[in-house]
C-alpha atoms as a PDB file:
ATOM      1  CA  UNK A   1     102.791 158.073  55.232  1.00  0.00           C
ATOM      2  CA  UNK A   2     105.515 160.202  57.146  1.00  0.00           C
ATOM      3  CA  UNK A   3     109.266 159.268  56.814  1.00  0.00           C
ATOM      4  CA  UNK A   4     108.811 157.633  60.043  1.00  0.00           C
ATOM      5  CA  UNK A   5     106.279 155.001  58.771  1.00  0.00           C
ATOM      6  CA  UNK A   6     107.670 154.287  56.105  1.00  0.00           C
ATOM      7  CA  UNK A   7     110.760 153.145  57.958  1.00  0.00           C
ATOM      8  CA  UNK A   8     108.994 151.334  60.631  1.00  0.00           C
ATOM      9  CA  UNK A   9     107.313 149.314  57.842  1.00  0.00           C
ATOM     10  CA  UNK A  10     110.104 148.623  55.658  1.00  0.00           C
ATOM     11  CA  UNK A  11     111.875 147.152  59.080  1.00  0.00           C
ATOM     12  CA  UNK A  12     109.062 145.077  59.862  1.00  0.00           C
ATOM     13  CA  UNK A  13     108.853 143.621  56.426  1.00  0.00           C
ATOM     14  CA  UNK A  14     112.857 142.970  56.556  1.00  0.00           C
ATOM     15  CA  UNK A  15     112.645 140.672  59.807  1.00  0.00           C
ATOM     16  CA  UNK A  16     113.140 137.335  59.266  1.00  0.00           C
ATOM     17  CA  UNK A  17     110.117 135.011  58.808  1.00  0.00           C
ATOM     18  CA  UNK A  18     110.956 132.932  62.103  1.00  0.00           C
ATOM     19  CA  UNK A  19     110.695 136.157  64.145  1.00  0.00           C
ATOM     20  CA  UNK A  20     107.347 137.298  62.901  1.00  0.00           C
ATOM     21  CA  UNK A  21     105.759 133.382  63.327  1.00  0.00           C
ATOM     22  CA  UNK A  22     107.576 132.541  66.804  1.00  0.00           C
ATOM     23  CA  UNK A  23     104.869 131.958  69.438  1.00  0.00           C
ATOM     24  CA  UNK A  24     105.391 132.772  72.951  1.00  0.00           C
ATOM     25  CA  UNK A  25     106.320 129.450  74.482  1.00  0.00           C
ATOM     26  CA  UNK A  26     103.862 128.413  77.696  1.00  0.00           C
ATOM     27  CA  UNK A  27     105.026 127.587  80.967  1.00  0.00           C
ATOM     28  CA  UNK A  28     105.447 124.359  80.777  1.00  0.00           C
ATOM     29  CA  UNK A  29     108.144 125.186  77.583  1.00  0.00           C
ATOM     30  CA  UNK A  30     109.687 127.369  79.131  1.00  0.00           C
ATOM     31  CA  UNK A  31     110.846 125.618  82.174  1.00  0.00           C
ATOM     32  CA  UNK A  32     111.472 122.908  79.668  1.00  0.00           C
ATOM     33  CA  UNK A  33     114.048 124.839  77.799  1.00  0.00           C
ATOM     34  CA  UNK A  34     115.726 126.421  81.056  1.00  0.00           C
ATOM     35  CA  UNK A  35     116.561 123.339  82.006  1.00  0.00           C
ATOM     36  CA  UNK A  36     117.927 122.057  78.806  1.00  0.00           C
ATOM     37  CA  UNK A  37     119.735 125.818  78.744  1.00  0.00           C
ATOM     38  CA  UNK A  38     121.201 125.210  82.269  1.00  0.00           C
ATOM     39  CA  UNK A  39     122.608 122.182  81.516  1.00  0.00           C
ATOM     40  CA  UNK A  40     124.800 124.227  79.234  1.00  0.00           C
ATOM     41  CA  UNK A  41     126.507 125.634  82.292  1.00  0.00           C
ATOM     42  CA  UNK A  42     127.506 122.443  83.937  1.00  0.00           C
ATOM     43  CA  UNK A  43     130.620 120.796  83.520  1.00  0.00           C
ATOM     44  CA  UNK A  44     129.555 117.726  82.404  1.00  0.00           C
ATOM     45  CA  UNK A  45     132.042 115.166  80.253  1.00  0.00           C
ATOM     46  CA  UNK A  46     130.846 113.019  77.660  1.00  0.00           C
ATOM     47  CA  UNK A  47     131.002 109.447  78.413  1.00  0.00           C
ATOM     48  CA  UNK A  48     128.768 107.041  76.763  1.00  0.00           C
ATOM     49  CA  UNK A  49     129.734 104.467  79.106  1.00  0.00           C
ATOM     50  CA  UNK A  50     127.529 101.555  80.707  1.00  0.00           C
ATOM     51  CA  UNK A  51     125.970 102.949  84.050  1.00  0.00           C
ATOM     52  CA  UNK A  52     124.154 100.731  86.168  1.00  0.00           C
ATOM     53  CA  UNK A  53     121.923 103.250  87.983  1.00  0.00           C
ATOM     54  CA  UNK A  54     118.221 103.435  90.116  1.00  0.00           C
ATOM     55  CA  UNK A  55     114.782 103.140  89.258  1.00  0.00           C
ATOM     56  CA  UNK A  56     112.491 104.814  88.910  1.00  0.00           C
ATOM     57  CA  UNK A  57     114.225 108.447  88.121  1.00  0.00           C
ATOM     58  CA  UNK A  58     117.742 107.361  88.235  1.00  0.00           C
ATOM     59  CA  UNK A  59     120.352 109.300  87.008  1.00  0.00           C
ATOM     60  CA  UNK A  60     123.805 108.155  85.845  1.00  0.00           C
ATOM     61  CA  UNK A  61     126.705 110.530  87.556  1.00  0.00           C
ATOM     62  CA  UNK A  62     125.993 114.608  86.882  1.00  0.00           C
ATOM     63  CA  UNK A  63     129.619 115.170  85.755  1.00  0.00           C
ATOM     64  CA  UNK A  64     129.059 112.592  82.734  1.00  0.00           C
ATOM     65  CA  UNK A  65     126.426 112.674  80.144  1.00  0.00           C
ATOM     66  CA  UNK A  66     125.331 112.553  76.361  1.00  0.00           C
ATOM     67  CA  UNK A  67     122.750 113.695  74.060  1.00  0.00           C
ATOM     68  CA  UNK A  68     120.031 111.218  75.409  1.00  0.00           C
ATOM     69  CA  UNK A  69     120.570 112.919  79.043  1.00  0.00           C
ATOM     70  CA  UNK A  70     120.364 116.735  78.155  1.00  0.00           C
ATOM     71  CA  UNK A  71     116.716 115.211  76.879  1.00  0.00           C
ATOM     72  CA  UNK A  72     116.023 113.038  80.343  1.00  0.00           C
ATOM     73  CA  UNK A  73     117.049 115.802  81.938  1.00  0.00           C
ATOM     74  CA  UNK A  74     115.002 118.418  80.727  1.00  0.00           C
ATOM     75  CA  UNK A  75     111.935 116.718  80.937  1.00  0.00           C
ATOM     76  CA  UNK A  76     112.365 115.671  85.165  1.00  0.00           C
ATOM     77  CA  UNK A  77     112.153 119.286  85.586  1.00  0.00           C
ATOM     78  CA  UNK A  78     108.516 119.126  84.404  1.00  0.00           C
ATOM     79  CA  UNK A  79     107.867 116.080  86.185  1.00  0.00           C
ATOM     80  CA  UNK A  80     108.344 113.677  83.364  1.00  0.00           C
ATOM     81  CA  UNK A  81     110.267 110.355  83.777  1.00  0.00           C
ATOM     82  CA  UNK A  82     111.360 108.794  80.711  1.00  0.00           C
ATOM     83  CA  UNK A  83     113.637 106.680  82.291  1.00  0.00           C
ATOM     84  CA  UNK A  84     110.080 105.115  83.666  1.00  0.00           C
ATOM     85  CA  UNK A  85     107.665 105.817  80.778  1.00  0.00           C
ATOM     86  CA  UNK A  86     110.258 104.431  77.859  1.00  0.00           C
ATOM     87  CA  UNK A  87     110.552 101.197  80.028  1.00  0.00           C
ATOM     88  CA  UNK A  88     107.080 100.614  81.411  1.00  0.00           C
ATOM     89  CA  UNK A  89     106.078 100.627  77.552  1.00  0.00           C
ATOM     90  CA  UNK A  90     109.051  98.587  76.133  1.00  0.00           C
ATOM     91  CA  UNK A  91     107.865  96.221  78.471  1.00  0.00           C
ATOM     92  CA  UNK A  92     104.591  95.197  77.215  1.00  0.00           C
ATOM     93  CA  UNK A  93     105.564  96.555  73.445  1.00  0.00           C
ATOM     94  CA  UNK A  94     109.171  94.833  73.188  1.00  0.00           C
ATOM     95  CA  UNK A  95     109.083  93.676  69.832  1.00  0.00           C
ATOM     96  CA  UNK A  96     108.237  97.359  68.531  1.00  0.00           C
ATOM     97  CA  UNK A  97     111.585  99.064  69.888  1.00  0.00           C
ATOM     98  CA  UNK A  98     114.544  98.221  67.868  1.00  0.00           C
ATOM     99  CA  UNK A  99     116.392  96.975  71.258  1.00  0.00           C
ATOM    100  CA  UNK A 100     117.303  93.298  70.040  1.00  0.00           C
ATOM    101  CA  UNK A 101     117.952  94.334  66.394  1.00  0.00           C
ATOM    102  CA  UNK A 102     120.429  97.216  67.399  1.00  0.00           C
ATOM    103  CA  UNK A 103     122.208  95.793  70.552  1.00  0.00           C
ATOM    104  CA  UNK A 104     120.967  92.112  70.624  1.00  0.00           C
ATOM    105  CA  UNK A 105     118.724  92.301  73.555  1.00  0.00           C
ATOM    106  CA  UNK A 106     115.975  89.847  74.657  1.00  0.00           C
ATOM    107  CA  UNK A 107     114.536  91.899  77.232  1.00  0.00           C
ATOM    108  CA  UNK A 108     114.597  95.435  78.995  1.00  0.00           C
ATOM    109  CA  UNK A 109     117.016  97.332  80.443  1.00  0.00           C
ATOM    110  CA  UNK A 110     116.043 100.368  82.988  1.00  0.00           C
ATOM    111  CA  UNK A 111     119.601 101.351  83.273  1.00  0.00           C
ATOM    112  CA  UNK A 112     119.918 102.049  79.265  1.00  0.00           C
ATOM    113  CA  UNK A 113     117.388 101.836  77.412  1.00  0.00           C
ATOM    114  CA  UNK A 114     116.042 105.736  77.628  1.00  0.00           C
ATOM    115  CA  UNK A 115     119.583 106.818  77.299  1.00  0.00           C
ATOM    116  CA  UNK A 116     119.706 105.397  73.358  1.00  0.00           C
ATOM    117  CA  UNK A 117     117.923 107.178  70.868  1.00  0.00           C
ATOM    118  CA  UNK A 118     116.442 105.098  68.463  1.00  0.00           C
ATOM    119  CA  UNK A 119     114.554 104.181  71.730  1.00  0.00           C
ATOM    120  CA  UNK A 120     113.728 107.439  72.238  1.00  0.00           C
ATOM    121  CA  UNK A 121     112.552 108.053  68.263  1.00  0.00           C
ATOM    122  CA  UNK A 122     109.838 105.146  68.984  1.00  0.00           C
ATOM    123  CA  UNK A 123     108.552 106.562  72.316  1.00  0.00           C
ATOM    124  CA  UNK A 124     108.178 109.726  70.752  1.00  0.00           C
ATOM    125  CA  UNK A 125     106.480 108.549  67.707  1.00  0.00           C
ATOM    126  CA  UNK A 126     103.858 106.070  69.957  1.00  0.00           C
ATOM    127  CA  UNK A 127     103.219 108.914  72.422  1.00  0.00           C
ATOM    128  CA  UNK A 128     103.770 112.450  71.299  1.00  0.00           C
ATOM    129  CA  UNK A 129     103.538 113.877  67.820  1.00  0.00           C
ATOM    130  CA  UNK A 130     105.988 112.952  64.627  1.00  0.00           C
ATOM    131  CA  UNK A 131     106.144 116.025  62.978  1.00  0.00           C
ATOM    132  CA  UNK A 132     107.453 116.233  59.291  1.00  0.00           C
ATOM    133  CA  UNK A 133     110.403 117.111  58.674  1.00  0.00           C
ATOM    134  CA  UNK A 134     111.219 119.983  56.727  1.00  0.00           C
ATOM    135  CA  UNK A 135     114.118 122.716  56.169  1.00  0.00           C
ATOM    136  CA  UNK A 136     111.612 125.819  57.561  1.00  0.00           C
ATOM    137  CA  UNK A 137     112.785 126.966  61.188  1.00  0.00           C
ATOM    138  CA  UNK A 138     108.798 128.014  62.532  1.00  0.00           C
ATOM    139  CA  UNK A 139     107.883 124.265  61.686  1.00  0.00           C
ATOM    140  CA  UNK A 140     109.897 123.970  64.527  1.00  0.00           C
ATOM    141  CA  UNK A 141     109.243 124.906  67.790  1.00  0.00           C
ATOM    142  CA  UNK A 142     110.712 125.639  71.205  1.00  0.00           C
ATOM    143  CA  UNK A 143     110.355 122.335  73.078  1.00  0.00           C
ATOM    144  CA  UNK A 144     110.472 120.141  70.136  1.00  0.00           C
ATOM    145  CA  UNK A 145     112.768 117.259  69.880  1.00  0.00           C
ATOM    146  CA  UNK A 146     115.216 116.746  66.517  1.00  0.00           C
ATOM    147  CA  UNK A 147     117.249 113.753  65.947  1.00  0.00           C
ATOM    148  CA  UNK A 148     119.732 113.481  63.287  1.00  0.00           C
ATOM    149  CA  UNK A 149     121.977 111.321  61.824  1.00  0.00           C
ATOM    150  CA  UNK A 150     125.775 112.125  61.977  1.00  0.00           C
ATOM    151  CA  UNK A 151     128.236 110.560  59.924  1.00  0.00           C
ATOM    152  CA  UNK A 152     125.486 108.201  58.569  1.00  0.00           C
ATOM    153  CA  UNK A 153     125.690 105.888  61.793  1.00  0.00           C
ATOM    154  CA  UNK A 154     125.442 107.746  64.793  1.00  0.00           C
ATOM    155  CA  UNK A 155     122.344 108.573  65.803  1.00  0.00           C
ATOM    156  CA  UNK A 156     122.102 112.378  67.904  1.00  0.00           C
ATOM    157  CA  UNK A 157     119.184 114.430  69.894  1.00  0.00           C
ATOM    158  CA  UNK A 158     118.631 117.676  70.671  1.00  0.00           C
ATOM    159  CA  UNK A 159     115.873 120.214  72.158  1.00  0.00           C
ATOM    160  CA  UNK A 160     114.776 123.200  70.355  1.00  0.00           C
ATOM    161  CA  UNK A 161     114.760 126.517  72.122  1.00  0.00           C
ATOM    162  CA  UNK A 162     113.199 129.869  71.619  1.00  0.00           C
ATOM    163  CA  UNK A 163     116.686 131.216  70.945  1.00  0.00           C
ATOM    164  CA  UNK A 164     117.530 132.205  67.390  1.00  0.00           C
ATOM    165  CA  UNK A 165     120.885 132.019  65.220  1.00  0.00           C
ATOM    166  CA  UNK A 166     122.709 135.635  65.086  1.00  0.00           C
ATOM    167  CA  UNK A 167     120.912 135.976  61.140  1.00  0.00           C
ATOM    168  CA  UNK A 168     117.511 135.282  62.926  1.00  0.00           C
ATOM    169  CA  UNK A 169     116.928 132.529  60.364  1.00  0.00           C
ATOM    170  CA  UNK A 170     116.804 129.505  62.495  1.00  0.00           C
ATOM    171  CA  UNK A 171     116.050 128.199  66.525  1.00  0.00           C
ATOM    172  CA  UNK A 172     119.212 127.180  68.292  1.00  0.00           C
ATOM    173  CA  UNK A 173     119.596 123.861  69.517  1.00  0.00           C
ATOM    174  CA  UNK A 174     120.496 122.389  73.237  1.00  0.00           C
ATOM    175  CA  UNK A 175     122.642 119.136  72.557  1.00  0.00           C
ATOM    176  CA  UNK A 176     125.816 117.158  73.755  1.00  0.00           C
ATOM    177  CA  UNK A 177     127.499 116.175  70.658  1.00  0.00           C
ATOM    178  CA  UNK A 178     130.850 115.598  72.577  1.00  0.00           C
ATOM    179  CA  UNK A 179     131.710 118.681  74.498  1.00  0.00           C
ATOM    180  CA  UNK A 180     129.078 118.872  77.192  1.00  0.00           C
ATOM    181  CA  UNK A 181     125.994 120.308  76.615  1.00  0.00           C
ATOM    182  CA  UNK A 182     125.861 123.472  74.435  1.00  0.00           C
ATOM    183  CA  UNK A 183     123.643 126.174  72.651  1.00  0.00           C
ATOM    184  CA  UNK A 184     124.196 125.678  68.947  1.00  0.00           C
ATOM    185  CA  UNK A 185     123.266 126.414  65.290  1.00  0.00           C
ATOM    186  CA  UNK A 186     122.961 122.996  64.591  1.00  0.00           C
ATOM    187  CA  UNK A 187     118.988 122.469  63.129  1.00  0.00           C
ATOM    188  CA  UNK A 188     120.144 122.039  59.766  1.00  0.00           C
ATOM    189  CA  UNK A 189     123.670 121.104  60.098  1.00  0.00           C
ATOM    190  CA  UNK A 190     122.975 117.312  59.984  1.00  0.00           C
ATOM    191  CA  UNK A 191     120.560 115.213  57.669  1.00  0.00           C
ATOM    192  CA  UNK A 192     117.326 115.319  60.211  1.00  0.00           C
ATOM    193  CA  UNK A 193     115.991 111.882  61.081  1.00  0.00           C
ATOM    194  CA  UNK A 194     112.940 112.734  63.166  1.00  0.00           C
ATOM    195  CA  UNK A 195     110.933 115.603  64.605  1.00  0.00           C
ATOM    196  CA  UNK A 196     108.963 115.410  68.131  1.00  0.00           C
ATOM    197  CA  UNK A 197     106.591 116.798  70.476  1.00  0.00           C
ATOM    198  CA  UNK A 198     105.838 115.383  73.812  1.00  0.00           C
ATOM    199  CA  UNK A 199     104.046 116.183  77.069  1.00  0.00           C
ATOM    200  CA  UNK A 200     104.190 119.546  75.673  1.00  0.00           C
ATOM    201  CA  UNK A 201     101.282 122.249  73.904  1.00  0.00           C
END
């Protein structure tokens, strides 16, 4: 083995594990995670405020938003409606959301109720995949869903991309914790309460 080789090989064995197991995302992922990434470039103001908006595919203002919306909005770039899908099942599957246990309710609400995510957490889980959750960054892939838990009562969600940390160790994360939407180091940085793939390979 020339000097070369051996140089070549020792680099390849030196990359980190998440770069050597990273599959290419498909089309469908990767306009997925564009449009959680572009999101990052808007000015948009965090306001958790009650909007009373349209239905199907309404929207509450561009300029405001929080996590729950970098997630909606995402996914109407692919052609998927939770804002439609979360209520069309809460409808006929009320008592299984946590909607009148959390915030008291005694029926459905299309202007809310995809914008709050232990909603979201039970959608996922009756229609996607729950994955487990674990500390290993390829368990993880771009187009997955993480919530977490922050301050042990606020419940947060984010979208995984195919971007990767500056050590190359783990998958940034798309989110609006407070600041707008940003591109963050974040997969580990709060105790993970659920793991998700939907309407994606």
């Amino acid at each position: 083995m020339t000097t070369i080789s051996r140089c070549l090989c020792l680099l390849l064995f030196s990359l980190p594990v998440s770069v050597l197991n990273a599959e290419t995302p498909s089309a469908k992922q990767k306009t997925f995670i564009a449009a959680a990434l572009a999101q990052t470039q808007d000015d948009i103001t965090y306001n958790g405020a009650y909007f009373k908006i349209s239905y199907p595919m309404g929207d509450i203002p561009q300029q405001y938003g929080v996590c729950t919306d970098v997630v909606i909005r995402a996914y109407r770039k692919i052609g998927v409606d939770l804002q439609e899908l979360v209520h069309k099942d809460m409808r006929e599957n009320f008592s299984l959301y946590p909607a009148k246990r959390n915030w008291g309710q005694t029926k459905t609400d299309t202007n809310i109720d995809h914008r709050r995510v232990p909603n979201l957490q039970t959608f996922f889980t009756r229609h996607g995949k729950k994955l487990p959750l674990t500390q290993v960054t390829i368990d993880y892939q771009p187009g997955d869903l993480v919530t977490w838990m922050l301050a042990n009562k606020l419940p947060h969600i984010g979208v995984v991309t195919d971007r990767l940390s500056a050590d190359g160790q783990r998958r940034l994360i798309v989110h609006n914790i407070g600041a707008g939407p940003q591109l963050e180091d974040v997969l580990f940085a709060y105790p993970i309460t659920g793991h998700y793939r939907y309407a994606l390979p």
